[in-house]
PDB file of N, CA and C in Angstrom:
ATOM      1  N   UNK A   1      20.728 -15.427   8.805  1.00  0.00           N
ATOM      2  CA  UNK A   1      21.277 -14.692   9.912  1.00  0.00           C
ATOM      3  C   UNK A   1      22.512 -13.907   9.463  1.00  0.00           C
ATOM      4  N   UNK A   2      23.571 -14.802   8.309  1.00  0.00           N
ATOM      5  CA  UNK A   2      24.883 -13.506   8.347  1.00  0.00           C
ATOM      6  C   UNK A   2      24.351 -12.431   7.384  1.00  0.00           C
ATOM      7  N   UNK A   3      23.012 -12.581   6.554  1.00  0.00           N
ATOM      8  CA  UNK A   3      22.785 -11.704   5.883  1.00  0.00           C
ATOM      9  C   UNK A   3      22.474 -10.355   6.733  1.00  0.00           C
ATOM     10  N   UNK A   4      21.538 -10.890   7.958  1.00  0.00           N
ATOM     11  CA  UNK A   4      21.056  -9.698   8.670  1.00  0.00           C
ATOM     12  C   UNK A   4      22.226  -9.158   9.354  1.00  0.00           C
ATOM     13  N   UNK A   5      23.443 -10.020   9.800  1.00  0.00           N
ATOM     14  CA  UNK A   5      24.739  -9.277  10.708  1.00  0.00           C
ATOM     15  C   UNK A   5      25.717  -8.186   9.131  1.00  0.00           C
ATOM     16  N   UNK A   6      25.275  -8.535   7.939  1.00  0.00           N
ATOM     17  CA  UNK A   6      25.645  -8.012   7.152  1.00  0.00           C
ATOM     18  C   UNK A   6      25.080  -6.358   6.670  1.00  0.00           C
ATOM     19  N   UNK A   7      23.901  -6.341   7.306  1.00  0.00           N
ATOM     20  CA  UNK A   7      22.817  -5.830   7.029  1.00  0.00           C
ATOM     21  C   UNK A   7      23.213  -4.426   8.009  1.00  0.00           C
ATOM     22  N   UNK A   8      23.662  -5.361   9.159  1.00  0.00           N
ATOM     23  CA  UNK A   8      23.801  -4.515  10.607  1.00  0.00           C
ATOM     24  C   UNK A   8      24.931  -3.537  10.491  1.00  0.00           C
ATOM     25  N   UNK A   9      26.142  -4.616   9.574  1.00  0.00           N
ATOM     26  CA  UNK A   9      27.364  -3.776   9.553  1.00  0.00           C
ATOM     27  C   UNK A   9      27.013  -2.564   8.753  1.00  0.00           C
ATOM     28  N   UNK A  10      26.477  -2.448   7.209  1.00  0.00           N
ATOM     29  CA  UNK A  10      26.509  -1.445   6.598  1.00  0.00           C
ATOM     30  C   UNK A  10      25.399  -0.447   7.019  1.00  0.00           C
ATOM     31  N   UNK A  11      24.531  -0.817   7.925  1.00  0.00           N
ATOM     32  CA  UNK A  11      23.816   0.310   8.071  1.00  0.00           C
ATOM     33  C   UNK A  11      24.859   1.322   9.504  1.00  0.00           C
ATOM     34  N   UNK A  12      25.359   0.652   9.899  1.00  0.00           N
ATOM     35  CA  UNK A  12      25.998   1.311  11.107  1.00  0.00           C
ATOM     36  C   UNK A  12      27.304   1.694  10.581  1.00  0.00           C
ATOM     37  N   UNK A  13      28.058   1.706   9.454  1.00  0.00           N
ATOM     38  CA  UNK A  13      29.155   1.894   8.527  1.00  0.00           C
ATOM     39  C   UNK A  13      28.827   2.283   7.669  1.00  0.00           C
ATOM     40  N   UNK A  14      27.973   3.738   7.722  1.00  0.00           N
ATOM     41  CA  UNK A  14      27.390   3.989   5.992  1.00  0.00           C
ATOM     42  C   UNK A  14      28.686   4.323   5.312  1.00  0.00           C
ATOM     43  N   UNK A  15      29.938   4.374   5.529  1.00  0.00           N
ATOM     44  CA  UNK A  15      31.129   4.235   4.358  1.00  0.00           C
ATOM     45  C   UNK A  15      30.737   3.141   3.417  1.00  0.00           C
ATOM     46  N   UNK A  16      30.326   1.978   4.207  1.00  0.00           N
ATOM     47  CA  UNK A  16      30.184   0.932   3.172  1.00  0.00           C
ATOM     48  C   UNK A  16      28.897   0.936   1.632  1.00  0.00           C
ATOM     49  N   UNK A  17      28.185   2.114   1.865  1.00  0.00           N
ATOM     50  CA  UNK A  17      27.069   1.809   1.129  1.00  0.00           C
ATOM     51  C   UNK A  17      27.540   3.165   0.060  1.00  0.00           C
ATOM     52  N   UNK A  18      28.754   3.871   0.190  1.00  0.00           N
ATOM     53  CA  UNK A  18      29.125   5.011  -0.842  1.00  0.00           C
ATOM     54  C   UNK A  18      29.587   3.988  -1.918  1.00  0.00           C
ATOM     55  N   UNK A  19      29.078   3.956  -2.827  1.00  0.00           N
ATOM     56  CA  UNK A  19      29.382   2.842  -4.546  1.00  0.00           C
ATOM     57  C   UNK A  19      30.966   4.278  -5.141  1.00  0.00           C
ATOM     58  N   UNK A  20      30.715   5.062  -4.868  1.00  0.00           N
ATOM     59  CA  UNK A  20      31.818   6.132  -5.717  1.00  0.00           C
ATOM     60  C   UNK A  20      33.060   5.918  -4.681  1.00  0.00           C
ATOM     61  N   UNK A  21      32.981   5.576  -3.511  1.00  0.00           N
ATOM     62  CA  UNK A  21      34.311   5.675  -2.377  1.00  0.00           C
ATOM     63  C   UNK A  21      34.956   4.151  -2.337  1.00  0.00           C
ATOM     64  N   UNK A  22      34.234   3.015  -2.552  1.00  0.00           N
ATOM     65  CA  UNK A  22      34.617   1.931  -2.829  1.00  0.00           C
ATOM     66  C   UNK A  22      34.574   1.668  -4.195  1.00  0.00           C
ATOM     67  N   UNK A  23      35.268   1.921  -5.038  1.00  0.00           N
ATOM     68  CA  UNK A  23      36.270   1.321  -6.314  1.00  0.00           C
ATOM     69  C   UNK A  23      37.103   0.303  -6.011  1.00  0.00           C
ATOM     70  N   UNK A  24      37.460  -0.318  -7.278  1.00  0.00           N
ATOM     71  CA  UNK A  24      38.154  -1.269  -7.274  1.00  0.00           C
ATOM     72  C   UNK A  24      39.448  -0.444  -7.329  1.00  0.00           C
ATOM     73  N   UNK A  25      40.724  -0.822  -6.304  1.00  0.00           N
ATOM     74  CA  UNK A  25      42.021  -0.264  -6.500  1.00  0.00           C
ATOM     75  C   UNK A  25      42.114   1.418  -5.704  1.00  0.00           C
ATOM     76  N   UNK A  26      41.105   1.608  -5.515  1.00  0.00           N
ATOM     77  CA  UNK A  26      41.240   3.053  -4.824  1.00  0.00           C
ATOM     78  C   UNK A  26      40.641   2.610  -3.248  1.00  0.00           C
ATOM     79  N   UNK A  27      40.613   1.961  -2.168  1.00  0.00           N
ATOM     80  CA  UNK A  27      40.178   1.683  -1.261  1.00  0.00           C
ATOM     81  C   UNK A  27      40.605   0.190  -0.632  1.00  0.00           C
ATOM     82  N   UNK A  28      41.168   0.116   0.393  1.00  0.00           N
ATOM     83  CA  UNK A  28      41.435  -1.056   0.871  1.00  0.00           C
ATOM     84  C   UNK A  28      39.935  -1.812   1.399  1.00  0.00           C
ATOM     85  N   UNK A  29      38.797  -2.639   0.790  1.00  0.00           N
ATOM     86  CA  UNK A  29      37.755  -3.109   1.159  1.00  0.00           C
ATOM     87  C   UNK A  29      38.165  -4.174   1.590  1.00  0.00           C
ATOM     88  N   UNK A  30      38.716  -4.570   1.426  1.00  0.00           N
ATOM     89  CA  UNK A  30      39.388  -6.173   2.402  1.00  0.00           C
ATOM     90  C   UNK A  30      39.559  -5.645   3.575  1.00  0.00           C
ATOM     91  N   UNK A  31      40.077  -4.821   4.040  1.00  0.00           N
ATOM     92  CA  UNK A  31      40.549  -4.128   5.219  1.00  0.00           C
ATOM     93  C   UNK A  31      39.372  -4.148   6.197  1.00  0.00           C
ATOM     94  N   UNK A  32      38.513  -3.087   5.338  1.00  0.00           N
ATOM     95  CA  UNK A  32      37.550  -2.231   6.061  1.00  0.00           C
ATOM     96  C   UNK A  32      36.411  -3.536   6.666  1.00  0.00           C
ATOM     97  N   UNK A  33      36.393  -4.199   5.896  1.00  0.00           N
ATOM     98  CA  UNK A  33      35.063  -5.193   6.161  1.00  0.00           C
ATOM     99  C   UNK A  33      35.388  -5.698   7.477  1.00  0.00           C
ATOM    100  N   UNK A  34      36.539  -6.208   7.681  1.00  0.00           N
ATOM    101  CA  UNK A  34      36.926  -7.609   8.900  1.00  0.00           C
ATOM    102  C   UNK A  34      36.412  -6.489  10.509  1.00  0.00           C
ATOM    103  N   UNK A  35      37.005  -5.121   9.955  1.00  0.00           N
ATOM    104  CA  UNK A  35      37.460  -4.314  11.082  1.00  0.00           C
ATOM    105  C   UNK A  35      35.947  -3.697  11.337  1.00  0.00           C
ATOM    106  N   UNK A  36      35.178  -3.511  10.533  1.00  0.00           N
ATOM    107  CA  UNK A  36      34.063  -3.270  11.084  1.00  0.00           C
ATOM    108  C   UNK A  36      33.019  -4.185  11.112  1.00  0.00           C
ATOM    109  N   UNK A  37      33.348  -5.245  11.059  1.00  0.00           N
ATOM    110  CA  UNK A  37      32.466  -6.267  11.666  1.00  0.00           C
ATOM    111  C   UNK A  37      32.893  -6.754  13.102  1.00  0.00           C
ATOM    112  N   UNK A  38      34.326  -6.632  13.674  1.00  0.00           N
ATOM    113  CA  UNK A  38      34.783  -6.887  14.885  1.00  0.00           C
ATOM    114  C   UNK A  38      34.066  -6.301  15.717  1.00  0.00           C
ATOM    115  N   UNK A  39      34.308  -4.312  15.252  1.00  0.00           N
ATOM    116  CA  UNK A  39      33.779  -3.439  15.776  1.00  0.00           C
ATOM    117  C   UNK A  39      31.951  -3.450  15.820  1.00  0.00           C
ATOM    118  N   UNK A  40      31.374  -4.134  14.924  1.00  0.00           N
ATOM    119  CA  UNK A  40      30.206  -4.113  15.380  1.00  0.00           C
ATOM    120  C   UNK A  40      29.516  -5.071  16.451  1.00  0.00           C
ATOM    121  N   UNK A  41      30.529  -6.479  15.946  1.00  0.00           N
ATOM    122  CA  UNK A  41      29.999  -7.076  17.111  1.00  0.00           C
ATOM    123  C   UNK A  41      30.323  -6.683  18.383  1.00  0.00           C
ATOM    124  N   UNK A  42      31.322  -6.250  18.796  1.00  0.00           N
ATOM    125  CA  UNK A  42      31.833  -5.599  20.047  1.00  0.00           C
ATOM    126  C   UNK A  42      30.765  -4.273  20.507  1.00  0.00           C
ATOM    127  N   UNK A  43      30.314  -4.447  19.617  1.00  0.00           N
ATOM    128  CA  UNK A  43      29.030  -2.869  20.152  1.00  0.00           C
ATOM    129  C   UNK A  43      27.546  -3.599  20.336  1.00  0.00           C
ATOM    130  N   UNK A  44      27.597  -4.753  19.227  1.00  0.00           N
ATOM    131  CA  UNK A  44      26.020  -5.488  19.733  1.00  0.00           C
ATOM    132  C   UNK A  44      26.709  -6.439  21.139  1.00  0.00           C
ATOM    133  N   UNK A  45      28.224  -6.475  21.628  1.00  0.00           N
ATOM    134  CA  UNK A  45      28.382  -7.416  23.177  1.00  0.00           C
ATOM    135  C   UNK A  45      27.544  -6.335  24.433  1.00  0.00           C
ATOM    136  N   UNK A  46      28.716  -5.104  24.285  1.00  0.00           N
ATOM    137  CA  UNK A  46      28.521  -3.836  25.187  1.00  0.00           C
ATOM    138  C   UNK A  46      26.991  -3.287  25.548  1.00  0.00           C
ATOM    139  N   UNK A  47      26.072  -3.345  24.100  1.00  0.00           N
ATOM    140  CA  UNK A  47      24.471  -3.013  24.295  1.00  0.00           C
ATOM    141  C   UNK A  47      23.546  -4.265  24.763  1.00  0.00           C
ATOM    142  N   UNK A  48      24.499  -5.334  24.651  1.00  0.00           N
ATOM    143  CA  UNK A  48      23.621  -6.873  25.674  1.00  0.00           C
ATOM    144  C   UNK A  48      22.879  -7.733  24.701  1.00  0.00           C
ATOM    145  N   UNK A  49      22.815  -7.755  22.828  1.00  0.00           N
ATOM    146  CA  UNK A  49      22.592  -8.006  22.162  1.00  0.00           C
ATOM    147  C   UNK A  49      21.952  -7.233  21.337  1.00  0.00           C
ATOM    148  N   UNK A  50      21.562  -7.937  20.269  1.00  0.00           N
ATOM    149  CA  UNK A  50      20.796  -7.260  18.700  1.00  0.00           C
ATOM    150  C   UNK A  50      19.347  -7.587  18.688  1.00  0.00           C
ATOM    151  N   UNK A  51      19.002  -7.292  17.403  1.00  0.00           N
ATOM    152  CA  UNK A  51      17.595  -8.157  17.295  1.00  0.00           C
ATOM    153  C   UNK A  51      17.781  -9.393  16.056  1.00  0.00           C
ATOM    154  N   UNK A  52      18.810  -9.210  15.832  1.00  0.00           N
ATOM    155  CA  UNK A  52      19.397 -11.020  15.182  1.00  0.00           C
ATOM    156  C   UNK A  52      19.220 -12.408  16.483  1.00  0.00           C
ATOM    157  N   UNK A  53      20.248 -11.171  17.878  1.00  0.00           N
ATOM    158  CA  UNK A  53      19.894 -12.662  18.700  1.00  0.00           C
ATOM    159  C   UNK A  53      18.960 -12.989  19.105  1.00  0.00           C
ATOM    160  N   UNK A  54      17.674 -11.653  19.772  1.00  0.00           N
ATOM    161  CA  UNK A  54      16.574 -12.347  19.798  1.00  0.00           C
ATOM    162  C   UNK A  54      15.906 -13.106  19.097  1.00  0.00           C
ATOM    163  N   UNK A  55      15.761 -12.329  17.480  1.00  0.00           N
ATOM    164  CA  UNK A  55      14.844 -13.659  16.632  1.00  0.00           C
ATOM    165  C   UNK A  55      15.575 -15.116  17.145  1.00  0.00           C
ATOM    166  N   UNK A  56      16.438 -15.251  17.364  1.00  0.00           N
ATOM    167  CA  UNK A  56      17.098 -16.800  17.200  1.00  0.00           C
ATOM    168  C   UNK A  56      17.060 -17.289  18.610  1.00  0.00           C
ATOM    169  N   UNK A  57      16.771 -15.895  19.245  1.00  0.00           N
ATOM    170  CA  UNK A  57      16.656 -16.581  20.609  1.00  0.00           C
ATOM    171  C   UNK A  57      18.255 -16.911  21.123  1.00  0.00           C
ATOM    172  N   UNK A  58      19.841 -16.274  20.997  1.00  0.00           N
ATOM    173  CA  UNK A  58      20.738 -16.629  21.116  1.00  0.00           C
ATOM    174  C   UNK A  58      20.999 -15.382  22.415  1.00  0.00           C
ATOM    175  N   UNK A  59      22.327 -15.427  22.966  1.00  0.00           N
ATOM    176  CA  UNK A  59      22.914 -14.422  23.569  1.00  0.00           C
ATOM    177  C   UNK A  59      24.487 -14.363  23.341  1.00  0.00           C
ATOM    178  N   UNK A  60      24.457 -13.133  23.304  1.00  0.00           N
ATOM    179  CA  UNK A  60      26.352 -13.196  22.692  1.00  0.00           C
ATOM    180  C   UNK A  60      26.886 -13.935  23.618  1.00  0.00           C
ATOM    181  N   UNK A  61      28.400 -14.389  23.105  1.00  0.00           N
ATOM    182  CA  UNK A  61      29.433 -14.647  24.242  1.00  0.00           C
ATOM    183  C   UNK A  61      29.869 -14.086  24.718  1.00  0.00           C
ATOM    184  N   UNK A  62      30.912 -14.183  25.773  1.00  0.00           N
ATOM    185  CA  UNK A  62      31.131 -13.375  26.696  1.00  0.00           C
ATOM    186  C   UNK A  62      32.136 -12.314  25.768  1.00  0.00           C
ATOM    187  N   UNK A  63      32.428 -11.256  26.636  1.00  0.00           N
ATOM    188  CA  UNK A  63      33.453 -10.588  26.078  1.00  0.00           C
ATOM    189  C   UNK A  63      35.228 -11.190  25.845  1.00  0.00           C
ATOM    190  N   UNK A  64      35.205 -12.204  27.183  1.00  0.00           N
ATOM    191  CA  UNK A  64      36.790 -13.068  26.764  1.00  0.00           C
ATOM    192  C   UNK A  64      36.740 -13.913  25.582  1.00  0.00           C
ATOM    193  N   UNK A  65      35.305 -14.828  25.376  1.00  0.00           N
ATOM    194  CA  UNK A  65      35.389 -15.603  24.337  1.00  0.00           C
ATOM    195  C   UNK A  65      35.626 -14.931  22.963  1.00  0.00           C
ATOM    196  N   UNK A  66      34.473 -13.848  22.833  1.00  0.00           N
ATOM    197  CA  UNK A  66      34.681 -13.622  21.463  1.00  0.00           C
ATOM    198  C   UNK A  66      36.062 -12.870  21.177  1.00  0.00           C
ATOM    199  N   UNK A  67      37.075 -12.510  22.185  1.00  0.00           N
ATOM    200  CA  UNK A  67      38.085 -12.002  21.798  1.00  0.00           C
ATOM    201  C   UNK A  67      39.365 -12.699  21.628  1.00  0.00           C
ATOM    202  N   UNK A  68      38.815 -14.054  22.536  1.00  0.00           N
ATOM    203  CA  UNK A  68      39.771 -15.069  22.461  1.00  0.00           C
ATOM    204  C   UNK A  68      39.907 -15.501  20.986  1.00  0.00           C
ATOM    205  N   UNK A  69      38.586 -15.953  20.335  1.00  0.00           N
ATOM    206  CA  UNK A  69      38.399 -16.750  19.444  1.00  0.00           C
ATOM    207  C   UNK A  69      38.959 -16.095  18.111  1.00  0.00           C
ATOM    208  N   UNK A  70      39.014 -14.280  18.121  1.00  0.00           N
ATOM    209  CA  UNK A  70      39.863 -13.650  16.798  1.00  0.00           C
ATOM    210  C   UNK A  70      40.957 -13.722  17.014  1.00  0.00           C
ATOM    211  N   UNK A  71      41.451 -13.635  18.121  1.00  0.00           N
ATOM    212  CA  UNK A  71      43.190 -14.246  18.002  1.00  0.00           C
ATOM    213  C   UNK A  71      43.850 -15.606  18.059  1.00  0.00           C
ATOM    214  N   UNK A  72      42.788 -16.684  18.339  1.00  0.00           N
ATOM    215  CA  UNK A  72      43.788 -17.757  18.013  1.00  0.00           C
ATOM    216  C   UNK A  72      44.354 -18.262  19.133  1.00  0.00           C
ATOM    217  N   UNK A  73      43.778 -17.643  20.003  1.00  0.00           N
ATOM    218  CA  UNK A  73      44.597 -17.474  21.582  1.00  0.00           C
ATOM    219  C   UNK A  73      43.602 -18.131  22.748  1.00  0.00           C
ATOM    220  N   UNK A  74      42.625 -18.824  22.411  1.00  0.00           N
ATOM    221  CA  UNK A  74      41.448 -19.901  23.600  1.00  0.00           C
ATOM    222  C   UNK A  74      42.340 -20.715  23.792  1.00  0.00           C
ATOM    223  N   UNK A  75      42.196 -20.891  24.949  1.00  0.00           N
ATOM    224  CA  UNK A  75      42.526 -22.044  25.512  1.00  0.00           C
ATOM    225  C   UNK A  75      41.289 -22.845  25.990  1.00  0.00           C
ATOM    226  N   UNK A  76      41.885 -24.689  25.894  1.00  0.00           N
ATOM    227  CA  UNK A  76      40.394 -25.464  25.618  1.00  0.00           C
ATOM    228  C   UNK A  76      40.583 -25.585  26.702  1.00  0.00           C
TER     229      UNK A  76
END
Protein backbone atom coordinates (compact mmCIF):
# COMPACT_ATOMS: atom_id res chain seq x y z
CA UNK A 1 0.00 0.00 0.00
CA UNK A 2 2.79 2.90 0.80
CA UNK A 3 4.30 1.79 -2.39
CA UNK A 4 1.08 2.60 -4.32
CA UNK A 5 0.55 6.12 -2.04
CA UNK A 6 4.19 6.54 -3.32
CA UNK A 7 3.26 5.81 -6.69
CA UNK A 8 0.30 8.39 -6.32
CA UNK A 9 2.60 11.13 -5.08
CA UNK A 10 5.03 11.10 -8.08
CA UNK A 11 2.67 10.67 -10.67
CA UNK A 12 0.66 13.76 -9.48
CA UNK A 13 4.23 15.67 -8.70
CA UNK A 14 5.93 14.96 -11.95
CA UNK A 15 8.83 17.35 -10.35
CA UNK A 16 9.58 14.26 -8.59
CA UNK A 17 10.32 11.95 -11.56
CA UNK A 18 12.92 14.87 -13.32
CA UNK A 19 16.45 12.63 -12.33
CA UNK A 20 18.44 16.11 -13.76
CA UNK A 21 16.27 18.60 -11.19
CA UNK A 22 16.80 16.35 -8.19
CA UNK A 23 20.65 16.16 -7.56
CA UNK A 24 22.24 15.63 -4.67
CA UNK A 25 22.95 19.28 -3.03
CA UNK A 26 21.11 21.27 -5.69
CA UNK A 27 17.41 20.68 -4.41
CA UNK A 28 15.89 20.50 -1.05
CA UNK A 29 14.25 16.64 -1.51
CA UNK A 30 13.70 16.27 2.12
CA UNK A 31 11.52 19.21 1.84
CA UNK A 32 9.63 18.46 -1.18
CA UNK A 33 8.61 14.84 -0.29
CA UNK A 34 6.76 15.48 3.31
CA UNK A 35 4.93 18.55 1.55
CA UNK A 36 3.67 16.74 -1.23
CA UNK A 37 2.53 13.88 0.32
CA UNK A 38 0.40 16.11 2.89
CA UNK A 39 -0.79 17.79 -0.18
CA UNK A 40 -1.75 14.67 -1.82
CA UNK A 41 -3.44 13.17 0.78
CA UNK A 42 -5.48 16.28 1.36
CA UNK A 43 -6.62 15.98 -2.37
CA UNK A 44 -7.35 12.04 -2.17
CA UNK A 45 -9.67 13.55 1.51
CA UNK A 46 -11.48 16.47 -0.75
CA UNK A 47 -12.16 13.79 -3.94
CA UNK A 48 -13.76 11.16 -1.10
CA UNK A 49 -10.88 8.69 -1.63
CA UNK A 50 -8.33 6.85 -4.05
CA UNK A 51 -8.22 3.56 -5.53
CA UNK A 52 -5.59 2.46 -2.74
CA UNK A 53 -8.67 2.82 -0.36
CA UNK A 54 -10.92 0.93 -2.27
CA UNK A 55 -8.63 -2.07 -2.98
CA UNK A 56 -8.32 -2.23 0.91
CA UNK A 57 -11.65 -1.42 1.27
CA UNK A 58 -10.61 1.65 3.79
CA UNK A 59 -12.07 5.32 3.90
CA UNK A 60 -9.98 8.33 4.73
CA UNK A 61 -10.28 10.10 8.01
CA UNK A 62 -11.93 12.84 8.57
CA UNK A 63 -10.49 16.09 7.60
CA UNK A 64 -9.89 17.16 11.63
CA UNK A 65 -8.16 13.85 12.23
CA UNK A 66 -5.75 13.74 9.61
CA UNK A 67 -4.79 17.32 10.40
CA UNK A 68 -4.79 16.82 13.92
CA UNK A 69 -2.50 13.90 13.74
CA UNK A 70 0.51 16.13 11.56
CA UNK A 71 0.62 18.52 14.23
CA UNK A 72 0.83 16.76 17.33
CA UNK A 73 -2.18 18.56 18.40
CA UNK A 74 -5.23 15.35 18.93
CA UNK A 75 -6.60 15.35 21.68
CA UNK A 76 -7.50 11.70 23.13
Amino acid sequence: MVEHGFGGVKSTFKLLTYSRVLEVGLCPIGLYMPIFTFLWNYRTYLQGGNQILRIFRLSPPSLEDYLASGSGSKEE
